[in-house]
Protein backbone atom coordinates (compact mmCIF):
# COMPACT_ATOMS: atom_id res chain seq x y z
CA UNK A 1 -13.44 -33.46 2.16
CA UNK A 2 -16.02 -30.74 3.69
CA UNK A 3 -17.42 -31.43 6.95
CA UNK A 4 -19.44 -28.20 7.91
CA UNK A 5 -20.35 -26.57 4.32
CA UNK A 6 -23.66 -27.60 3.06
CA UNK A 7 -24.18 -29.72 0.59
CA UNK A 8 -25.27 -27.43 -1.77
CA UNK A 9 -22.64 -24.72 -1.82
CA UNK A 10 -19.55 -27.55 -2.09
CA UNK A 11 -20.12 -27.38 -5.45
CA UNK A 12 -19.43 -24.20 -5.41
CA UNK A 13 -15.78 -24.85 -3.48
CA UNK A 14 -15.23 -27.05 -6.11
CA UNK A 15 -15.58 -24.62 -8.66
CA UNK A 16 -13.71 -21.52 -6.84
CA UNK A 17 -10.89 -24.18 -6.41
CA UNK A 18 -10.45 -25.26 -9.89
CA UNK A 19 -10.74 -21.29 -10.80
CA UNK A 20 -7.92 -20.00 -8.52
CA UNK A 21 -5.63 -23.40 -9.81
CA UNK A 22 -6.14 -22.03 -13.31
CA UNK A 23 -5.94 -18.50 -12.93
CA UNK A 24 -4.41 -18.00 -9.79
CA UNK A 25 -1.72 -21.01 -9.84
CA UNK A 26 -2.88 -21.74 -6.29
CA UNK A 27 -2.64 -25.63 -6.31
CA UNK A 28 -2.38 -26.89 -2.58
CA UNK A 29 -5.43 -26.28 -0.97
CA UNK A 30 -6.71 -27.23 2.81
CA UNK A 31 -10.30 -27.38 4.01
CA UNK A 32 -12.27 -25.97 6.42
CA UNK A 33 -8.73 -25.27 8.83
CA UNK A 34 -7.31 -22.83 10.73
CA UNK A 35 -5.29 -20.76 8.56
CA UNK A 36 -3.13 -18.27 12.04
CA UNK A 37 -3.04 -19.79 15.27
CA UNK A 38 -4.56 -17.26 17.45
CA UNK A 39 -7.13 -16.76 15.24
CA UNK A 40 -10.26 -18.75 15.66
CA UNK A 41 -11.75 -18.58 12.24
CA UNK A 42 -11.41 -22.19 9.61
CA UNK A 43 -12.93 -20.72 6.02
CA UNK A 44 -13.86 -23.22 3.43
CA UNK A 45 -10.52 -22.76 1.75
CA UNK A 46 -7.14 -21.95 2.01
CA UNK A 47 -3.86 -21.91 0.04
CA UNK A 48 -0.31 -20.28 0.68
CA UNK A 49 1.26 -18.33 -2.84
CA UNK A 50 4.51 -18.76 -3.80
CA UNK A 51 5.92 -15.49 -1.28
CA UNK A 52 3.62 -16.82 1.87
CA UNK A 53 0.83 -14.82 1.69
CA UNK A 54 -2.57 -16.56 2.38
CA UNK A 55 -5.61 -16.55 0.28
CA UNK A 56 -8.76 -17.94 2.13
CA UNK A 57 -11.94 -18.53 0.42
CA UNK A 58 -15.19 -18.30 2.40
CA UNK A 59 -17.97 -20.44 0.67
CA UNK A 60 -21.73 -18.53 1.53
CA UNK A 61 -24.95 -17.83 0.15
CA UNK A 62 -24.48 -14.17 -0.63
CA UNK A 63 -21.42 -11.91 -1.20
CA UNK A 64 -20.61 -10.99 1.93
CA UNK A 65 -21.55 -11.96 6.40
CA UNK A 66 -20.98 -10.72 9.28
CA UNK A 67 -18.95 -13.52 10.51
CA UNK A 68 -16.03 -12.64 8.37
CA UNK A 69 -15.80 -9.14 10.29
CA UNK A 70 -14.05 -10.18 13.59
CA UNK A 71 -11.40 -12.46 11.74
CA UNK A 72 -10.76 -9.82 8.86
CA UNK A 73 -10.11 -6.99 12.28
CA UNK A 74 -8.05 -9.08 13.68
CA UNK A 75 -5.53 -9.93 10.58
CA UNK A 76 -5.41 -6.18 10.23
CA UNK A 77 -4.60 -5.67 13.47
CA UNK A 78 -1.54 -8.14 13.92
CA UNK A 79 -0.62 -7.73 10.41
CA UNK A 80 -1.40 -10.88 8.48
CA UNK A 81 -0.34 -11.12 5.35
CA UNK A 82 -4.21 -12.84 3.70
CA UNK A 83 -6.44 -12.11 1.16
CA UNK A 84 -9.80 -13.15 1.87
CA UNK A 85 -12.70 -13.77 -1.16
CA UNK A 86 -16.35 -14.75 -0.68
CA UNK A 87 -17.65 -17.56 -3.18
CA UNK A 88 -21.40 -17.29 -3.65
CA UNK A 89 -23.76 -18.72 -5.74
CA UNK A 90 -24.64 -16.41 -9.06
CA UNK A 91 -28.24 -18.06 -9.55
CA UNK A 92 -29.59 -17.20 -6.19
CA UNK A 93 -31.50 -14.27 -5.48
CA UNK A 94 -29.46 -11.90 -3.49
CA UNK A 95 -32.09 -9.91 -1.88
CA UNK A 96 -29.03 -6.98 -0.11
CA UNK A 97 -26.68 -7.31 -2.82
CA UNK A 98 -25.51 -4.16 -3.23
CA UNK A 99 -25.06 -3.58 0.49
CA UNK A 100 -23.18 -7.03 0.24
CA UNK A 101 -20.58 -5.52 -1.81
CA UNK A 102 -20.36 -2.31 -0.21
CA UNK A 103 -19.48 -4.21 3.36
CA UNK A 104 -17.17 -6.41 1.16
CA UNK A 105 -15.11 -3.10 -0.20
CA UNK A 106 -14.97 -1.16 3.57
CA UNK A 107 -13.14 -4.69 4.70
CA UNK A 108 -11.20 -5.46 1.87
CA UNK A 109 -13.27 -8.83 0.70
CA UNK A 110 -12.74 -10.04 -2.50
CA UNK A 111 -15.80 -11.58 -4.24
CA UNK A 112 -16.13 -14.53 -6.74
CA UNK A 113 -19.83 -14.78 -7.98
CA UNK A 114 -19.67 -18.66 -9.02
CA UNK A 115 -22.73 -20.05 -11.43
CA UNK A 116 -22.25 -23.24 -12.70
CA UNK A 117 -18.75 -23.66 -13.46
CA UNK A 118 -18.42 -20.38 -14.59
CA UNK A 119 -16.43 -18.07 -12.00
CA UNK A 120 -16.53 -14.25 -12.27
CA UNK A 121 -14.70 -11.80 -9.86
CA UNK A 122 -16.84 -9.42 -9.04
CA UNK A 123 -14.15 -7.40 -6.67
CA UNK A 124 -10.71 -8.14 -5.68
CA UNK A 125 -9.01 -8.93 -2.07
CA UNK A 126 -7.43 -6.23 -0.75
CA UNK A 127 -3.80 -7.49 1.55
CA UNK A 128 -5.44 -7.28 4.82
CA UNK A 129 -2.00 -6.67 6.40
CA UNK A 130 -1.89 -3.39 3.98
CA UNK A 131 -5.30 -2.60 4.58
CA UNK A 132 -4.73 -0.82 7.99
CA UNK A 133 -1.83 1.62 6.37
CA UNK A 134 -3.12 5.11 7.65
CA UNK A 135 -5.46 6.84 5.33
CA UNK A 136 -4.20 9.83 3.29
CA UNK A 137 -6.31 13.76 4.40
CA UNK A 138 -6.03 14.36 0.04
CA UNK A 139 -8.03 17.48 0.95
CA UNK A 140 -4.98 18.76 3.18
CA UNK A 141 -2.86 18.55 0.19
CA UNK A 142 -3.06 20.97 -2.50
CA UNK A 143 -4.78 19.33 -5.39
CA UNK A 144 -1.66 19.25 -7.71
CA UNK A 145 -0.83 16.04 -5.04
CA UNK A 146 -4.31 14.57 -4.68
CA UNK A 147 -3.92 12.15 -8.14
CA UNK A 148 -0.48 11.13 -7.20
CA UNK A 149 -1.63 10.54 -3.44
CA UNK A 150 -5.00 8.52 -4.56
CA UNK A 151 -2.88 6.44 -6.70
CA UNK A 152 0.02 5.97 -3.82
CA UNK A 153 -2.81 4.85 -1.95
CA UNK A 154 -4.87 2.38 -3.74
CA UNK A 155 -1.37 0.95 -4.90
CA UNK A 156 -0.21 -0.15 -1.61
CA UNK A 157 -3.50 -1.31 -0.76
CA UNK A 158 -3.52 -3.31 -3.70
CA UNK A 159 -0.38 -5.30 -2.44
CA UNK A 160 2.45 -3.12 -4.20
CA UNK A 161 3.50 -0.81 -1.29
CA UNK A 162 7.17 -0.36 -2.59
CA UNK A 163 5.99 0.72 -5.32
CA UNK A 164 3.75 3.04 -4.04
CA UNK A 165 6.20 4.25 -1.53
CA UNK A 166 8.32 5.17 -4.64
CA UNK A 167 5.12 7.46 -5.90
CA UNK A 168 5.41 9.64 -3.07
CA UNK A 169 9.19 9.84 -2.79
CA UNK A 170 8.94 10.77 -6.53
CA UNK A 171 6.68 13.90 -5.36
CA UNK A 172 9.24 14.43 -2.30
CA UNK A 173 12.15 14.22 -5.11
CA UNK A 174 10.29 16.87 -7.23
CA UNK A 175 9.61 19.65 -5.03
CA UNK A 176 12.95 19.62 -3.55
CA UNK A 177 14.69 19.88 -6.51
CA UNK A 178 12.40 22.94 -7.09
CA UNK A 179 13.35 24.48 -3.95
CA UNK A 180 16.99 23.84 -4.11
CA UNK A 181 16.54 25.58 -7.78
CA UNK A 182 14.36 28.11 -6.37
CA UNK A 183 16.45 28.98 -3.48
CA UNK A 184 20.15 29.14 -6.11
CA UNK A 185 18.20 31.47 -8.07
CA UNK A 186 16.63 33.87 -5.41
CA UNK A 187 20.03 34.12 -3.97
CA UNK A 188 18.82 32.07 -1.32
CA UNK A 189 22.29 30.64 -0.33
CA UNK A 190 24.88 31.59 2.15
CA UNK A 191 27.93 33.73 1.04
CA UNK A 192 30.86 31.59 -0.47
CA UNK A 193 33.23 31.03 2.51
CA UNK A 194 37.14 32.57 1.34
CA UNK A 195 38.67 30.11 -0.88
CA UNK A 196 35.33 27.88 -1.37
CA UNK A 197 34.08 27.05 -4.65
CA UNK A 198 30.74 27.63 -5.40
CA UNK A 199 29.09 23.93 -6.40
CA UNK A 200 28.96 22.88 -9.68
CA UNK A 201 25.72 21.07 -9.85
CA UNK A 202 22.69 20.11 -12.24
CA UNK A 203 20.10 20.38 -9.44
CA UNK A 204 17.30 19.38 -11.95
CA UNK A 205 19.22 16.05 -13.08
CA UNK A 206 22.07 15.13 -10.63
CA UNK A 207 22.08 12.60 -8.04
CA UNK A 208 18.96 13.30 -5.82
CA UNK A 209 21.26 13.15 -2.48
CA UNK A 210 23.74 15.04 -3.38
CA UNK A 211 21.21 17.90 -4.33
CA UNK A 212 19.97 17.77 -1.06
CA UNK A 213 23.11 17.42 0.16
CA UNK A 214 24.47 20.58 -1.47
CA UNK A 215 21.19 22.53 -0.48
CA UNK A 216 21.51 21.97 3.64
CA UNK A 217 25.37 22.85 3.24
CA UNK A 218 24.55 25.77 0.95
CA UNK A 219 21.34 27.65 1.74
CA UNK A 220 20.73 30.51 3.55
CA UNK A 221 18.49 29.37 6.49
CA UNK A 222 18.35 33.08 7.98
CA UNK A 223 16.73 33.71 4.25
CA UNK A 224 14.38 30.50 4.32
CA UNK A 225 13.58 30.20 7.90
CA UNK A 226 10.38 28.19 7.49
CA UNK A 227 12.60 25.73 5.66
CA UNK A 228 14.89 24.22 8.74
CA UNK A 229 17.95 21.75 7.87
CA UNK A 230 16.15 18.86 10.02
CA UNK A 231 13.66 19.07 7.18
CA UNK A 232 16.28 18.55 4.85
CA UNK A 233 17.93 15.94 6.46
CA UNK A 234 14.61 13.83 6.87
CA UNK A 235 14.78 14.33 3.06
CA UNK A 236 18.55 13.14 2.79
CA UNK A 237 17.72 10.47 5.09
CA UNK A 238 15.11 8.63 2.21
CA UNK A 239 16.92 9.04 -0.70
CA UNK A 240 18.64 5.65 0.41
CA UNK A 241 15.38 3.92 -0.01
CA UNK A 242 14.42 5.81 -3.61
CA UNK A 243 16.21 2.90 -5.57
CA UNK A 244 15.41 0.04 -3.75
CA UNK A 245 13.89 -2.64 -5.71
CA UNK A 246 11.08 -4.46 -4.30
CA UNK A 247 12.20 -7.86 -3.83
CA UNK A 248 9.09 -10.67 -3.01
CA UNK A 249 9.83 -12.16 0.00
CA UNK A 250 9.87 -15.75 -0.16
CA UNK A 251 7.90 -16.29 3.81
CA UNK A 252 5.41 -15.35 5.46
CA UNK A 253 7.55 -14.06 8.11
CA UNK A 254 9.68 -12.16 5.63
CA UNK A 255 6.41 -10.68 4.04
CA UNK A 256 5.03 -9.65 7.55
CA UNK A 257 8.65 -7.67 8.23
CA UNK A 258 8.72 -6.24 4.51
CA UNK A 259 4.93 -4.73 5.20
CA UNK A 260 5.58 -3.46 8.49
CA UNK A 261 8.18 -1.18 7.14
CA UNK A 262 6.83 -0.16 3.93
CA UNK A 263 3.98 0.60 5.85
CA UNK A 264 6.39 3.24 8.03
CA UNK A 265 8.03 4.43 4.91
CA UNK A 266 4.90 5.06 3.23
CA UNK A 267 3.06 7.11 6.33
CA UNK A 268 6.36 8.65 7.14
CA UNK A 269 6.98 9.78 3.33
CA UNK A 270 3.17 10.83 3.14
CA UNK A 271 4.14 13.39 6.23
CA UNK A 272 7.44 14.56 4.93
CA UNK A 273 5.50 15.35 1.62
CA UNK A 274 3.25 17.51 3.40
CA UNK A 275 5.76 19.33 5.89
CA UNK A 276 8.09 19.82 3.21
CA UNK A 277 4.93 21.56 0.83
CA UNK A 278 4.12 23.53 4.09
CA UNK A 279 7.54 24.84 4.33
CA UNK A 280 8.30 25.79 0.86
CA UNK A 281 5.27 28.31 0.09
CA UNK A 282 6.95 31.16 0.76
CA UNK A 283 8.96 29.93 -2.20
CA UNK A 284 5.71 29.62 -4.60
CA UNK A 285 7.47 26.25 -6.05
């Protein structure tokens, strides 16, 4: 079964394996292959869950090697949708074991300290294809954001990005029914046109797009001229995706296309949070 792990870490593998069957549901497993094509890197283990993404398993004497560093880069890089976790050996002395973990974390490494059959988790994989979604500046924001941006973040890191994506349009949904309240209130809007109605509306409760919708036909932009309609159209232009539900994809070539643009939606939603809190604070919403 294992050609190039030493004999004394297999049992190890055979541990990890029967852990992830149990608690994972991972029960097809290959050894020691080559789990992407162009990627010259066989761990111990691999096994495909039920929406294609890959788990590998990398059977070593401590928590975390240098070796891994190249393969994890490049997954980021083209977007591969794999989880990687280091299997080590609880009883052995782990003379770095701290600075183990901490190189573990910066790449995303999952770790499963294995002693005896026992199998603890000591830190869980990270989506590698997630991992290289751009980093949020929190300290740009104002820190009414920074909670709802560190949790937006470690979300889709932690392989939920639609949901995550929906924690930041929830902050873009907020603020801009603040300003559109703000502005109908201040007496921000244009002059009623002869004949026109003036809109009948519940800005804090009606449909989200046809708030926005309302504002860019309604506001004064002569009165609000840090606030532009292109901003508000950006803003009309999500509201589409504020409802979607997250469907698993069932391939790994569907989960590759559903990551690549959640990971747009989520670093273009991140910047139309912050030029949309950058244009309202003349309106102190």
């Amino acid at each position: 079964m294992y050609r190039h792990l030493p004999e004394h870490l297999r049992p190890i593998a055979d541990n990890a394996i029967r852990f992830y069957k149990k608690d994972r549901g991972l029960t097809r497993w290959a050894v020691e292959q080559q789990f992407e094509t162009d990627i010259e890197f066989r761990p111990t283990l691999q096994a495909v869950t039920s929406h294609g993404e890959v788990v590998c398993i990398e059977v070593l004497e401590r928590p975390y090697s240098s070796t891994l560093d190249a393969p994890v880069f490049e997954c980021m890089k083209k977007g591969v949708p794999v989880r990687f976790y280091v299997a080590f050996p609880g009883d052995l002395q782990q003379p770095d074991y701290q600075g183990d973990l901490r190189r573990a974390d910066a790449n995303g490494i999952g770790v499963a300290e294995v002693t005896g059959k026992s199998v603890r988790i000591v830190r869980e994989a990270v989506s590698l294809a997630l991992l290289g979604v751009r980093r949020i500046d929190r300290s740009s924001f104002p820190p009414k954001y920074r909670p709802s941006l560190a949790e937006a973040e470690t979300t889709f890191r932690g392989g939920s990005p639609s949901k995550a994506c929906s924690i930041i349009y929830d902050e873009i949904e907020a603020l801009s029914r603040a300003i559109a309240a703000k502005t109908q209130t201040k007496g921000l809007w244009r002059t009623l046109r002869k004949g026109e109605k003036a809109p009948r509306m519940d800005l804090a409760n009606g449909a989200w797009a046809k708030v926005i919708g309302v504002l860019i036909d309604h506001m004064d932009y002569k009165k609000v001229p840090n606030l532009p309609k292109s901003l508000l159209a950006r803003i009309l232009g999500i509201t589409g995706h504020r409802n979607e539900s997250g469907h698993k994809p069932k391939t790994k070539a569907a989960l590759i296309k559903r990551n690549t643009e959640l990971r747009t939606r989520f670093e273009n939603a991140v910047d139309l949070l912050s030029d949309l809190i950058r244009a309202s604070r003349s309106l102190h919403v």
